[in-house]
Protein backbone atom coordinates (compact mmCIF):
# COMPACT_ATOMS: atom_id res chain seq x y z
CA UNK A 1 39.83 29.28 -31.37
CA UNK A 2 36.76 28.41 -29.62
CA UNK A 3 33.50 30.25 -29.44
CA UNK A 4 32.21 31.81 -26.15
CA UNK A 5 29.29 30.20 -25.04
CA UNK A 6 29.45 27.69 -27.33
CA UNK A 7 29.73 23.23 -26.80
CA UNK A 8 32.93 22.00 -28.90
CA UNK A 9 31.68 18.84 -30.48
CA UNK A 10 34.70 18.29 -33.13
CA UNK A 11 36.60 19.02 -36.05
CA UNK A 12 36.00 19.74 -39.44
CA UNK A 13 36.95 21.63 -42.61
CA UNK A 14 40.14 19.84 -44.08
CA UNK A 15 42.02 18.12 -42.32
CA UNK A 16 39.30 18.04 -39.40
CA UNK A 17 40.93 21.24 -38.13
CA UNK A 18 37.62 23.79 -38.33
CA UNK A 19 35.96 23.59 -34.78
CA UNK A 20 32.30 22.11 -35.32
CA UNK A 21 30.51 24.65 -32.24
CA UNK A 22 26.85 24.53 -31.35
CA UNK A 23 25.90 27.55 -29.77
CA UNK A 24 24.02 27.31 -26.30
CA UNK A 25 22.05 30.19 -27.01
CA UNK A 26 20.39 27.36 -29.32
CA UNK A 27 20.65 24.41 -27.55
CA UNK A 28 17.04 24.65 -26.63
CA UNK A 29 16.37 24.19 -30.62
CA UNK A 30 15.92 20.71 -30.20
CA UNK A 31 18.24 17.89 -32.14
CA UNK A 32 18.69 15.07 -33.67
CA UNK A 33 21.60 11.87 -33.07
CA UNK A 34 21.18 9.25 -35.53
CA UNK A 35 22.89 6.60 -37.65
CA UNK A 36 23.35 2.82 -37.43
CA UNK A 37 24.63 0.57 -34.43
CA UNK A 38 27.93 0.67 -33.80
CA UNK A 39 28.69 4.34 -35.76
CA UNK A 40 29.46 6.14 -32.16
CA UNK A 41 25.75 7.84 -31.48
CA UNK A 42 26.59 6.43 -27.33
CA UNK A 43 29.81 8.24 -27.41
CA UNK A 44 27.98 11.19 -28.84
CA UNK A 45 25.18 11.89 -26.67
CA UNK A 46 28.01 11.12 -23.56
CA UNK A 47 30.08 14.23 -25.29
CA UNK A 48 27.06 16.64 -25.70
CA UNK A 49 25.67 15.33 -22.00
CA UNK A 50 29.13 16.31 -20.65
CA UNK A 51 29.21 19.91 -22.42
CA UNK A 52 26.05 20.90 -21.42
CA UNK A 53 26.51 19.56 -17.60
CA UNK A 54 30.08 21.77 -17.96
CA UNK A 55 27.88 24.93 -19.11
CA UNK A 56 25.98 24.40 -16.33
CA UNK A 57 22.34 22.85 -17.58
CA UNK A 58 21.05 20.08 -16.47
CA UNK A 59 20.57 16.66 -18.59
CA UNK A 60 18.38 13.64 -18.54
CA UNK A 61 18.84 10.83 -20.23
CA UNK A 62 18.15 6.96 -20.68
CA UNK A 63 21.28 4.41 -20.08
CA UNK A 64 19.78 1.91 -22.33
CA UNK A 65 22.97 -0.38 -22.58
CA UNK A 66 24.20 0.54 -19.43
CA UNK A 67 27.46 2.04 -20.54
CA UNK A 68 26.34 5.72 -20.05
CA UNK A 69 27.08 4.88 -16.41
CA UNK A 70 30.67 5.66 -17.07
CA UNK A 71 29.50 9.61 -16.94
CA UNK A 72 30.19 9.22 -12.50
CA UNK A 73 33.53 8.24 -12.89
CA UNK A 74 36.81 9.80 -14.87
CA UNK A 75 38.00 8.70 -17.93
CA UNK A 76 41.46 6.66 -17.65
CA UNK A 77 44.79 7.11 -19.52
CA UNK A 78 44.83 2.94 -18.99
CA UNK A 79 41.52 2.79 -20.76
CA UNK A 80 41.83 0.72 -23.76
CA UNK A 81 40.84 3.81 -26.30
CA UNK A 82 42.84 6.32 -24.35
CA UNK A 83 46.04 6.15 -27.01
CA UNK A 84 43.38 6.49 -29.93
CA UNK A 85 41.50 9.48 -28.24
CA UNK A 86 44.80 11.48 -27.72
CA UNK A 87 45.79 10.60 -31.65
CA UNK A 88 41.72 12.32 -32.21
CA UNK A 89 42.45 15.26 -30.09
CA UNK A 90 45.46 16.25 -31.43
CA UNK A 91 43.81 16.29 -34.66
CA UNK A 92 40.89 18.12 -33.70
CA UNK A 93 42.65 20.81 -31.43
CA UNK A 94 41.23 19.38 -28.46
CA UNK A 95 42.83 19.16 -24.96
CA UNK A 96 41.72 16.47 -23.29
CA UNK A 97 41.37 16.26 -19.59
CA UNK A 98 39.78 13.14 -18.06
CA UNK A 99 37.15 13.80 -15.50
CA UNK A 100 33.59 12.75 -14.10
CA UNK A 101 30.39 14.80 -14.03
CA UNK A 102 28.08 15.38 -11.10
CA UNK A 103 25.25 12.16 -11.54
CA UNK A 104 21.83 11.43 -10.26
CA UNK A 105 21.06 7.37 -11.05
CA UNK A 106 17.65 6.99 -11.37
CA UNK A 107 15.55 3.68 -11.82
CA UNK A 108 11.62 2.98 -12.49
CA UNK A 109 12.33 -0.64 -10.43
CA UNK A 110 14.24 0.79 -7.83
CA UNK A 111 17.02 -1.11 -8.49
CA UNK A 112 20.17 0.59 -9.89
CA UNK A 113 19.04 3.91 -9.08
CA UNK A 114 16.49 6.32 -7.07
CA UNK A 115 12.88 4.88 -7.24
CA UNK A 116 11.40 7.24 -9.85
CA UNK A 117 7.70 7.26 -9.53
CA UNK A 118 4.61 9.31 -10.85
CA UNK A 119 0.56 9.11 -9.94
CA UNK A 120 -2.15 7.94 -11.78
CA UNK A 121 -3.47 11.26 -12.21
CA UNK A 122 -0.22 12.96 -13.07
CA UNK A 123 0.00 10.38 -16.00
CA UNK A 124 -3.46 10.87 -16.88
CA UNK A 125 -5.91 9.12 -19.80
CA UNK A 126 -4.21 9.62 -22.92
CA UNK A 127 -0.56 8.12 -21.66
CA UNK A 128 -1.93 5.44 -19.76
CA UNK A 129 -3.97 4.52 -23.03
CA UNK A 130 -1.16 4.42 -25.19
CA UNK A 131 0.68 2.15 -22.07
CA UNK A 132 -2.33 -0.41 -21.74
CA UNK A 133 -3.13 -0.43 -25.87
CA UNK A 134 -6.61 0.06 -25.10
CA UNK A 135 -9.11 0.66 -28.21
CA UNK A 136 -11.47 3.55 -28.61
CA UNK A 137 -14.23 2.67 -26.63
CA UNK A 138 -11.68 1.47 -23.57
CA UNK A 139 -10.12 4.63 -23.68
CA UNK A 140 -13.53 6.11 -23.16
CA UNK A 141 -14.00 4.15 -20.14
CA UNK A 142 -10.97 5.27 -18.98
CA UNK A 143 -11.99 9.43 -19.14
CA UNK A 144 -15.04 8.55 -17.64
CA UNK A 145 -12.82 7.11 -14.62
CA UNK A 146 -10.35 10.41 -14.51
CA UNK A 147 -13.65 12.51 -14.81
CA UNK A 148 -15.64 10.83 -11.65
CA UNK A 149 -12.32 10.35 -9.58
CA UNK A 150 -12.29 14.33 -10.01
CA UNK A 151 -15.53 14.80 -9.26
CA UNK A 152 -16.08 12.68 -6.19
CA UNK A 153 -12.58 13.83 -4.42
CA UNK A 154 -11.02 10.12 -5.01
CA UNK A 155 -7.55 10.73 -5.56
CA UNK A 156 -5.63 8.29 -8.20
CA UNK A 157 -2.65 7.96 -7.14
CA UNK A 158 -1.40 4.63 -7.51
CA UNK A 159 -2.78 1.13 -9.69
CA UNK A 160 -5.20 -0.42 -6.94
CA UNK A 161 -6.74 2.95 -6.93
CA UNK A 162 -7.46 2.92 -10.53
CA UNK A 163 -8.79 -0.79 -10.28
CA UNK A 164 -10.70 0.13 -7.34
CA UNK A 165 -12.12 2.98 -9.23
CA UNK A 166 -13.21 0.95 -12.00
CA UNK A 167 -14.99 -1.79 -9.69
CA UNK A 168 -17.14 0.92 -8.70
CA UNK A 169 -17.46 2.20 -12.01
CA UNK A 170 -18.35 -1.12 -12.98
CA UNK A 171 -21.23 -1.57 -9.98
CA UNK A 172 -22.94 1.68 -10.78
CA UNK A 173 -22.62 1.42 -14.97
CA UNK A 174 -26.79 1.94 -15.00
CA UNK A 175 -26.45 5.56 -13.35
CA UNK A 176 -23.59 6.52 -14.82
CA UNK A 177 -24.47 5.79 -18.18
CA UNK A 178 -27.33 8.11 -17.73
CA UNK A 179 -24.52 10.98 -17.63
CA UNK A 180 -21.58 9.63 -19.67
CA UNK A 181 -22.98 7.38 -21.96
CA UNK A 182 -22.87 3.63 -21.95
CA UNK A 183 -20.41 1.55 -19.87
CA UNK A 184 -20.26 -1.66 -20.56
CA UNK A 185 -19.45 -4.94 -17.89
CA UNK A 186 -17.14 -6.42 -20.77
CA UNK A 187 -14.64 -3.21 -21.66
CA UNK A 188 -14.33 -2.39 -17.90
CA UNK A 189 -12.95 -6.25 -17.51
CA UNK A 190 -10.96 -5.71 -20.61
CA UNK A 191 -9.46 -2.29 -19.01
CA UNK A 192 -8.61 -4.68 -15.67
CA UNK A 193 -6.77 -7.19 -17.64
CA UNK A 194 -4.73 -4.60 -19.46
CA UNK A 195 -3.83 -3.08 -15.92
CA UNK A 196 -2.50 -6.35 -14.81
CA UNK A 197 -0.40 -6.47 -17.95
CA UNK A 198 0.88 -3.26 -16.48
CA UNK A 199 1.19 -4.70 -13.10
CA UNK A 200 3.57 -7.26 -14.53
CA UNK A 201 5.87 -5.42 -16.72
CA UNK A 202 6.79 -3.36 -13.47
CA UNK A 203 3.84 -0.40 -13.83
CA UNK A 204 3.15 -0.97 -10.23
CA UNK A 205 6.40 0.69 -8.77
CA UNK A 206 6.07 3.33 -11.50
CA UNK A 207 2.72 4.82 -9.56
CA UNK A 208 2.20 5.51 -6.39
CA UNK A 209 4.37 8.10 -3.77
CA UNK A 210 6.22 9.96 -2.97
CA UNK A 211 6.23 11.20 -6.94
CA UNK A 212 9.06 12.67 -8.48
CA UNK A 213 9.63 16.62 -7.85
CA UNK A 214 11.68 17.80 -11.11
CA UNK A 215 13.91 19.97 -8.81
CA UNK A 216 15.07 17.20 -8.15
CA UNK A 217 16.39 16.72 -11.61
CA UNK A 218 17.32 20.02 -11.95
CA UNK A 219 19.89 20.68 -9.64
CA UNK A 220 23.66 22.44 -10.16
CA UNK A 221 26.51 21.29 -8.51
CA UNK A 222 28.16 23.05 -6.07
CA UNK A 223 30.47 24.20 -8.48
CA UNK A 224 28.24 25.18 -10.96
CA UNK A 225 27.89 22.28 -13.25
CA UNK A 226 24.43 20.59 -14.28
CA UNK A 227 23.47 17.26 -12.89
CA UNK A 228 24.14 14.48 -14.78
CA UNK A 229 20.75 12.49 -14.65
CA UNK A 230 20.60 8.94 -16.20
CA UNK A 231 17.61 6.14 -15.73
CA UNK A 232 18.62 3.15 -15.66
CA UNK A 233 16.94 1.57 -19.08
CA UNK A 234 18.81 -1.64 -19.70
CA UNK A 235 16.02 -3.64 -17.41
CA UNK A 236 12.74 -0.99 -18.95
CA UNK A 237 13.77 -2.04 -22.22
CA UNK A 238 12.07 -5.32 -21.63
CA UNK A 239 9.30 -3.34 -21.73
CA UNK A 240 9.39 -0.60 -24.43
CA UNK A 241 6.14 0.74 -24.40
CA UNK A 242 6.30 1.38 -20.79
CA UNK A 243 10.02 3.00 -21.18
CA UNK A 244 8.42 5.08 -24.08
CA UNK A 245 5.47 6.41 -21.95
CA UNK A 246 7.48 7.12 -19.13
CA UNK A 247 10.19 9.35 -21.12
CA UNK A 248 7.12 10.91 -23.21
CA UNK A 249 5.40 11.62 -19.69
CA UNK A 250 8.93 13.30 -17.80
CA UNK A 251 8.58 15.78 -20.92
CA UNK A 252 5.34 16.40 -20.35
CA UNK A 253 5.75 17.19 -16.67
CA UNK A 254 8.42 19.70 -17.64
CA UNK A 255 6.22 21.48 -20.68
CA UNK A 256 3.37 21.64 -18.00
CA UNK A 257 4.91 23.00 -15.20
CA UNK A 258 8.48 25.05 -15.91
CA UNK A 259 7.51 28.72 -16.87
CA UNK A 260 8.21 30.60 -20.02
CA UNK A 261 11.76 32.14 -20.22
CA UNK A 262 11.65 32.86 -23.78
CA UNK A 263 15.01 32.88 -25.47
CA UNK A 264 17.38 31.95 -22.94
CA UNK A 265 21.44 32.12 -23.19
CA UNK A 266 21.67 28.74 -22.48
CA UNK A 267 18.92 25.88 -21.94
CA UNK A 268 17.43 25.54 -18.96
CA UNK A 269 17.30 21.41 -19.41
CA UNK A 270 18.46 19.06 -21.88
CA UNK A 271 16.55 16.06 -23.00
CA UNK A 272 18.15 13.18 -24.70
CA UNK A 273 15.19 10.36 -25.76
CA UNK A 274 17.27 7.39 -26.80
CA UNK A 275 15.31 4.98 -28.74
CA UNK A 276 13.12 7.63 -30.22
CA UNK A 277 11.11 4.92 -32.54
CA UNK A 278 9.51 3.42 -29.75
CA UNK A 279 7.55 6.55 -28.92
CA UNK A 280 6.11 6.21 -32.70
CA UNK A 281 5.30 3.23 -33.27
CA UNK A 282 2.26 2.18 -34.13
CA UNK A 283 1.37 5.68 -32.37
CA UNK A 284 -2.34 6.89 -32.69
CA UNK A 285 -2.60 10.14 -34.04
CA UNK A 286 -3.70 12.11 -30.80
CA UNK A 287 0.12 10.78 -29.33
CA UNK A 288 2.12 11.80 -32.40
CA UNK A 289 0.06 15.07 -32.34
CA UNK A 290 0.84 15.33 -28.26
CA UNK A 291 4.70 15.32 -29.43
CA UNK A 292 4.51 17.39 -31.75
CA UNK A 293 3.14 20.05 -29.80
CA UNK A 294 5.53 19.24 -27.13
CA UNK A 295 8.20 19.80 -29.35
CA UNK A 296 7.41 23.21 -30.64
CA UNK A 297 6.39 25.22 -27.26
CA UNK A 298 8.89 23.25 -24.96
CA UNK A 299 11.40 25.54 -26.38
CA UNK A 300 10.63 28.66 -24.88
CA UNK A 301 10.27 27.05 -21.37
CA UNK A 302 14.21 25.95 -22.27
CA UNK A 303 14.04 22.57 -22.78
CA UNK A 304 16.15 21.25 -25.90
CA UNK A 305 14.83 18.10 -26.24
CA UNK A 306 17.19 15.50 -28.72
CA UNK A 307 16.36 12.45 -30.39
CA UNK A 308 18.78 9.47 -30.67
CA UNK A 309 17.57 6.77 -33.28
CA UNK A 310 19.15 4.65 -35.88
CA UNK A 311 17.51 6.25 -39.16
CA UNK A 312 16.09 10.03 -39.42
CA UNK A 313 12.84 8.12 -41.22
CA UNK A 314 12.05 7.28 -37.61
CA UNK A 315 10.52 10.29 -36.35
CA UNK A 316 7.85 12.23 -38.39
CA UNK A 317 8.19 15.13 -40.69
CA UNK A 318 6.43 17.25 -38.61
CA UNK A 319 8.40 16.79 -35.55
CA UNK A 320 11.86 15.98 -37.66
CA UNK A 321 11.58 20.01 -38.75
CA UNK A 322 11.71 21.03 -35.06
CA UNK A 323 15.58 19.47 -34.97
CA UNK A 324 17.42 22.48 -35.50
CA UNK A 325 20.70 20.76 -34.71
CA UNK A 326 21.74 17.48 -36.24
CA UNK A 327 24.64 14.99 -35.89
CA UNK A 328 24.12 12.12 -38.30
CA UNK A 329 26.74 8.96 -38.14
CA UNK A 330 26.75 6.69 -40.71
CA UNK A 331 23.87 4.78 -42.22
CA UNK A 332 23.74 1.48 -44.37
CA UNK A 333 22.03 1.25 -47.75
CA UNK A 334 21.59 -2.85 -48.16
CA UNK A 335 18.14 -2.20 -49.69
CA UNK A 336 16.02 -0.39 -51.87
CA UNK A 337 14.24 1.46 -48.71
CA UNK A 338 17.78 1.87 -47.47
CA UNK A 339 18.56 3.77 -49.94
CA UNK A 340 15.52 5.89 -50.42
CA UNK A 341 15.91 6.51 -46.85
CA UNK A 342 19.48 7.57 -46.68
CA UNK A 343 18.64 9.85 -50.00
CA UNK A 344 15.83 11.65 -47.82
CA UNK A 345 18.61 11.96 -44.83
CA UNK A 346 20.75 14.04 -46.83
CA UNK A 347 17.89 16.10 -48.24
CA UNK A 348 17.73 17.61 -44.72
CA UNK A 349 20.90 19.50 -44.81
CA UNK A 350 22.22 22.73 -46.17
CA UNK A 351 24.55 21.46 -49.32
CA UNK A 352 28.44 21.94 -48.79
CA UNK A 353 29.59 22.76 -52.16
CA UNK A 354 33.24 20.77 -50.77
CA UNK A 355 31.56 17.36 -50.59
CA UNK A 356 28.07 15.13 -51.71
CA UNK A 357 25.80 14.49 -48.75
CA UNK A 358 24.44 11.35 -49.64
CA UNK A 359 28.14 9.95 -50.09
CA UNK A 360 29.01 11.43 -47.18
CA UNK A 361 26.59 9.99 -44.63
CA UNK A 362 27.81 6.39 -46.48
CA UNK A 363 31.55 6.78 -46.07
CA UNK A 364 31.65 8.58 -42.53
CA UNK A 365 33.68 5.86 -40.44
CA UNK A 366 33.11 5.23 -36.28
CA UNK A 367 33.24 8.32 -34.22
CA UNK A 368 32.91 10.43 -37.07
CA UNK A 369 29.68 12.14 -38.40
CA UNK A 370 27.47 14.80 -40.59
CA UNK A 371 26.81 17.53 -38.71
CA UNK A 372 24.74 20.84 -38.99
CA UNK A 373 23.98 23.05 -35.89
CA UNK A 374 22.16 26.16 -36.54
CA UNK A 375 24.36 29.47 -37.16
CA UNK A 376 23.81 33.15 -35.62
CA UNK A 377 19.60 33.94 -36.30
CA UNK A 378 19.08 30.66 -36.19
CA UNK A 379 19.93 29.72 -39.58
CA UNK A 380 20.55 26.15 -39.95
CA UNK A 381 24.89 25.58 -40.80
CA UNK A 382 26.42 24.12 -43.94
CA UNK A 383 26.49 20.52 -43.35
CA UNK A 384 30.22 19.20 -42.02
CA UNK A 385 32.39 16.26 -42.24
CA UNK A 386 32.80 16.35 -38.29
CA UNK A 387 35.44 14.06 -36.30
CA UNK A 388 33.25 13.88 -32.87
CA UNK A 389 35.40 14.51 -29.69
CA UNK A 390 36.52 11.98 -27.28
CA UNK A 391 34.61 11.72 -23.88
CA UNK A 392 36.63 13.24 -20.75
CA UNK A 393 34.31 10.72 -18.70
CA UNK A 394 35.12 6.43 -18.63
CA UNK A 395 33.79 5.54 -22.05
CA UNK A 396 31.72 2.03 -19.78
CA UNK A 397 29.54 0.88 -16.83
CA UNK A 398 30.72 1.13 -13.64
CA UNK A 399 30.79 -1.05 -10.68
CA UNK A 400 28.22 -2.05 -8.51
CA UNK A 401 30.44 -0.61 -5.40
CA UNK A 402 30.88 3.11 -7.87
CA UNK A 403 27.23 2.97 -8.64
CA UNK A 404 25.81 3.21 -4.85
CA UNK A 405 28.72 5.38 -3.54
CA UNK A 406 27.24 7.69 -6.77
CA UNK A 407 23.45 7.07 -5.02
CA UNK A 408 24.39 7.62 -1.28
CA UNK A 409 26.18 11.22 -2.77
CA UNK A 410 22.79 12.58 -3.90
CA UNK A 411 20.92 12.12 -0.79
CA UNK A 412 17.61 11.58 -2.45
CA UNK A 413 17.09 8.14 -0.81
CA UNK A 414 15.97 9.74 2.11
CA UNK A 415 13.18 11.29 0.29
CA UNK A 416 12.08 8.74 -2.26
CA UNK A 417 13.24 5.18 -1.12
CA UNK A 418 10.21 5.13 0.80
CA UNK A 419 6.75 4.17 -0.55
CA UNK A 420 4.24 6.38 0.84
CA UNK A 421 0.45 5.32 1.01
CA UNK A 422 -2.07 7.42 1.63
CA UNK A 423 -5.78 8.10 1.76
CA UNK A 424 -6.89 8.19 -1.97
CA UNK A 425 -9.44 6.52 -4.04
CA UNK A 426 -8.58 2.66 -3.09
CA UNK A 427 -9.15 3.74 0.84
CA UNK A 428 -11.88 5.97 0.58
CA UNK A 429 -14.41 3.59 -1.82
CA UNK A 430 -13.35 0.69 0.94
CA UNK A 431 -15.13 2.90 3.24
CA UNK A 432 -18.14 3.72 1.64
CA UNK A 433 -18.01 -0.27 1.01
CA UNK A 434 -17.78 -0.88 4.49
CA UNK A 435 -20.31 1.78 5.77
CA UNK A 436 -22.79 0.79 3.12
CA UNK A 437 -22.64 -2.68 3.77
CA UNK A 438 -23.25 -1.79 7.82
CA UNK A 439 -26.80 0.11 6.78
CA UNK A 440 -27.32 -3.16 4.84
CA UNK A 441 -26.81 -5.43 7.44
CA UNK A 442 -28.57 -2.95 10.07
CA UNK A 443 -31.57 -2.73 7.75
CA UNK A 444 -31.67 -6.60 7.31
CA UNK A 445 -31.79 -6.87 10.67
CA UNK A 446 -34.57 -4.54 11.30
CA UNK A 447 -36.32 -5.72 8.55
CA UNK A 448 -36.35 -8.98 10.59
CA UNK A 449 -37.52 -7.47 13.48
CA UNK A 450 -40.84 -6.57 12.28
CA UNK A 451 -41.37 -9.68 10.75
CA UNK A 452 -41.19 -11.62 14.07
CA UNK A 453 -42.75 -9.04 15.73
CA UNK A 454 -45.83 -9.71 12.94
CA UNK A 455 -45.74 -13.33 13.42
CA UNK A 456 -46.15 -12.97 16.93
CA UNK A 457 -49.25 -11.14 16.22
CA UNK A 458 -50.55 -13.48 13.80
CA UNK A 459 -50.43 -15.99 16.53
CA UNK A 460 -52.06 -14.20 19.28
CA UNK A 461 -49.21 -14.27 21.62
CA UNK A 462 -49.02 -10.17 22.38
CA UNK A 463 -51.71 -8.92 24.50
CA UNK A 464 -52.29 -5.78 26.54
CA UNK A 465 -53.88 -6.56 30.03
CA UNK A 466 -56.50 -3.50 31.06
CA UNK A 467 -57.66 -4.09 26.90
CA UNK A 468 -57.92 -7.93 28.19
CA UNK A 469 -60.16 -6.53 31.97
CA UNK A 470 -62.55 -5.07 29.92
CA UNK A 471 -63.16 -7.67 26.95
CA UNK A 472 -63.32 -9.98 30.04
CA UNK A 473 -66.38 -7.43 32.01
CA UNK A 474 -67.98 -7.50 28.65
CA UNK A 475 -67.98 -11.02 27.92
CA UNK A 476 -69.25 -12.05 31.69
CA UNK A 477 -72.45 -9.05 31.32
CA UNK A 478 -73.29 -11.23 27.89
CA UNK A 479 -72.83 -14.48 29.59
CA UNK A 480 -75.45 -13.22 32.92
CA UNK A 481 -77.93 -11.21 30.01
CA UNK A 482 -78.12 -14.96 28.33
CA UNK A 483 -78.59 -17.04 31.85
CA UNK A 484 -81.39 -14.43 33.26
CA UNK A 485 -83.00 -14.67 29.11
CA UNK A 486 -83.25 -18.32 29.55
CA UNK A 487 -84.58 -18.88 33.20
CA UNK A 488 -87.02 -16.04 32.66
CA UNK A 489 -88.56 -18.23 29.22
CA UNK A 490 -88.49 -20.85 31.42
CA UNK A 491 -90.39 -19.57 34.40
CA UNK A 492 -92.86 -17.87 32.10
CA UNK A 493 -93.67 -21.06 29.91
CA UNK A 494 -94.86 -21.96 33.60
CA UNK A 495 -96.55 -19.00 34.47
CA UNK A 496 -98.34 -19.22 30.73
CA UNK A 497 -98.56 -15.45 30.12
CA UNK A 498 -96.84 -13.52 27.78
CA UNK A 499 -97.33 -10.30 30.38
CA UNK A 500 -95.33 -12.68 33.04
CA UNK A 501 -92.74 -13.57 30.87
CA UNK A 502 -91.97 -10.07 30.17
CA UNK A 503 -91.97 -9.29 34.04
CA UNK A 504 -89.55 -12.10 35.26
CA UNK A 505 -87.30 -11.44 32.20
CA UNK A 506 -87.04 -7.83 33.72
CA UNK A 507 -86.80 -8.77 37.22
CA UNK A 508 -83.93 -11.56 36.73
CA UNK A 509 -81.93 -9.07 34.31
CA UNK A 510 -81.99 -6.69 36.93
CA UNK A 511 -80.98 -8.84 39.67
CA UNK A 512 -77.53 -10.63 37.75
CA UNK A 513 -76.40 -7.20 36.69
CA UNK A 514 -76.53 -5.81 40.26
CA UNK A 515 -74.24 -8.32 40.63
């Protein structure tokens, strides 16, 4: 008998015949998927991703392998494990009836899926740190960028606009150091170099517009059920630190901007972060720290966020005791860390007095697992010997054709296929380029000007004419004062007297200037 508002995940007990129930009104308690390749942890998070879309909650998650696909289309009594899932059912109690779930594809290159895109801004210094590896002092560099691009209205939005933005940075590193402290020539080049990394693992379709609205990834079905929504990984896997950012970032986004709801009866969203030990390694402190707070506030916006890795040693303490609910497939002891490791695992679980842990976890075959979901008050349940439920979904990809019939059904092409570019930081610095290099040239040339104009001077070749009249009058007075001097000496040298020298010089001056 199954549980109201409760997600049948299997059987246990003896004989497998105890339903194995996690209650929504906990789903947003976070969980955990893990075990070894090839134990069933695909077909797992396909079954929980199809219980919760049938409850009505929305999912995300990452097709890594590209067989999570299957999740559009129905499952198949031809399918090759369809004789094998009716032999599990009927031991489980569990009527199966093949059917597909309402999807969204979604793909950072565009490719497989919707474009999914984010800004530079949304992303902001502490992701796009961990994405470029930058050291201390880069990351620096990098806040300084965010905190002028604020400051001065230059919107990032996309990657030129955060190269742009560091060019200028770069050009004015006197007067900004003044205010921020020293910016070096050398770590804004190494931040540049790190952003064409970026450029050529893909980064540059992962910024820009039009960015992604999470409605959009929150939408119900017209009958009620949750959309399905997977990314398209198989290709982002290339780059893992990029595909780790980008999941670590879509949780952010929902943290920051869905509202508290407290203790809902069912989660609002469900997020399922495949590969979970690629958001921790190698991890600075600040990240891991980011998580963790992620991880314990998320909840009461509800968001049950679920971590799928091969070994629980993969995700810190801290963040490992936020993982109410737990599904662990079987791990391999080889080695000495193996086995230390798979001794911790247990240690996690409320003891079942019917069974050991430790063996357990060892023995469990494919499609079967250790389970413990947390109980009425939240108390974790007695760990379970749990034969996981066949998917109603096709256990596989799908076709090209099946994929972009799945694509044209959303209708979000129309809103995101198109790359939008608008004014922001790259445009606007052009500008002031531009208009500062005009007052340059327009000063050079006036500049110029004035030197001709001074040569010209120099070289007596501007004159004014009435100035010229009257330099002219005076010089032609001089030249009759000097003639009437001289004849006058002359006369008078005759004459013999200095009393007649004196009288012609008087007479003759005033006779030439009558003139």
């Amino acid at each position: 008998m199954l549980t109201e508002g409760a997600i049948f995940v299997g059987g246990g007990g003896e004989g497998y015949g105890v339903p194995q129930e996690l209650l929504l009104r906990y789903g947003n308690r976070h969980g955990l998927i893990a075990g070894a390749t090839g134990t069933g942890k695909t077909v797992t998070l396909q079954t929980l991703a199809e219980s919760f879309s049938a409850a009505g909650v929305p999912v995300f998650l990452a097709d890594v392998k590209g067989d999570l696909a299957g999740l559009a289309v129905a499952g198949s009594a031809e399918a090759k494990l369809h004789d094998a899932f009716v032999k599990r059912c009927e031991t489980i109690g569990y009527d199966l009836q093949y059917r597909s779930f309402p999807v969204a594809f979604w793909d950072l290159y565009g490719e497989q899926g919707t474009p999914v895109r984010t800004t530079v801004t949304e992303m902001g210094p502490l992701l796009l740190s961990r994405l470029m590896e930058l050291s201390e002092p880069q990351e620096g560099v990098l806040n300084i960028a965010f905190r002028l691009a604020d400051e001065e209205g230059l919107p990032l939005l996309d990657l030129k606009d955060l190269q742009a933005m560091l060019v200028w940075i770069g050009e004015n590193a006197d007067a900004i150091g003044l205010r921020y402290g020293n910016v070096a020539p050398a770590t804004v080049g190494a931040i540049q170099r790190q952003l064409l990394v970026l450029e050529n693992q893909g980064g540059t379709r992962l910024f820009g517009e039009p960015a992604l609205d999470l409605a959009d990834m929150m939408r119900l079905a017209p009958d009620g059920r949750g959309q399905v929504n997977i990314l398209a990984a198989d290709r982002l896997m290339g780059s893992p630190r990029l595909y780790a950012t980008f999941l670590l970032w879509l949780l952010s986004e929902l943290f920051e901007d869905l509202p508290e709801v407290g203790d809902p009866d069912k989660p609002k969203f469900v997020f399922f972060f495949d590969e979970a030990h690629l958001l921790f390694d190698d991890a600075p402190k600040a990240l891991v720290d980011k998580v963790e707070q992620v991880a314990r506030l998320i909840r009461s916006k509800g968001v049950g966020v679920w971590f799928i890795t091969q070994n629980p040693a993969d995700v810190p303490d801290d963040i490992l005791g936020q993982l109410g609910n737990r599904v662990q497939h079987a791990l391999r002891a080889f080695t000495a860390k193996d086995q230390r490791d798979l001794a911790r695992a247990a240690e996690n679980y409320r003891a079942n007095p019917r069974f050991d842990t430790e063996t357990a976890i060892k023995e469990v075959g494919t499609g079967e697992a250790v389970t413990s979901f947390l109980e009425a008050k939240g108390v974790p349940g007695m760990v379970e010997r749990t034969l996981v439920r066949p998917p109603a979904s096709r256990l596989g990809p799908v076709t090209a054709d099946e994929r972009q019939a799945v694509i044209a059904a959303t209708g979000l092409g129309f809103k995101y296929d198109t790359v939008v570019d608008r004014d922001s930081a790259f445009e606007r610095l052009q500008a002031r380029s531009a208009a500062a290099a005009s007052a340059a040239a327009e000063a050079a040339a006036e500049e110029e000007k004035m030197k001709a104009e001074l040569r010209e001077l120099k070289q007596a070749r501007r004159y004014d004419g009435g100035d010229a009249g009257r330099s002219t009058a005076r010089r032609s007075a001089s030249r009759s004062d000097s003639v009437a001097t001289a004849f006058g000496k002359s006369l008078a040298r005759q004459l013999g007297t200095r009393t007649g020298q004196a009288l012609v010089r008087g007479i003759l001056g005033s006779l030439f200037k009558s003139r």
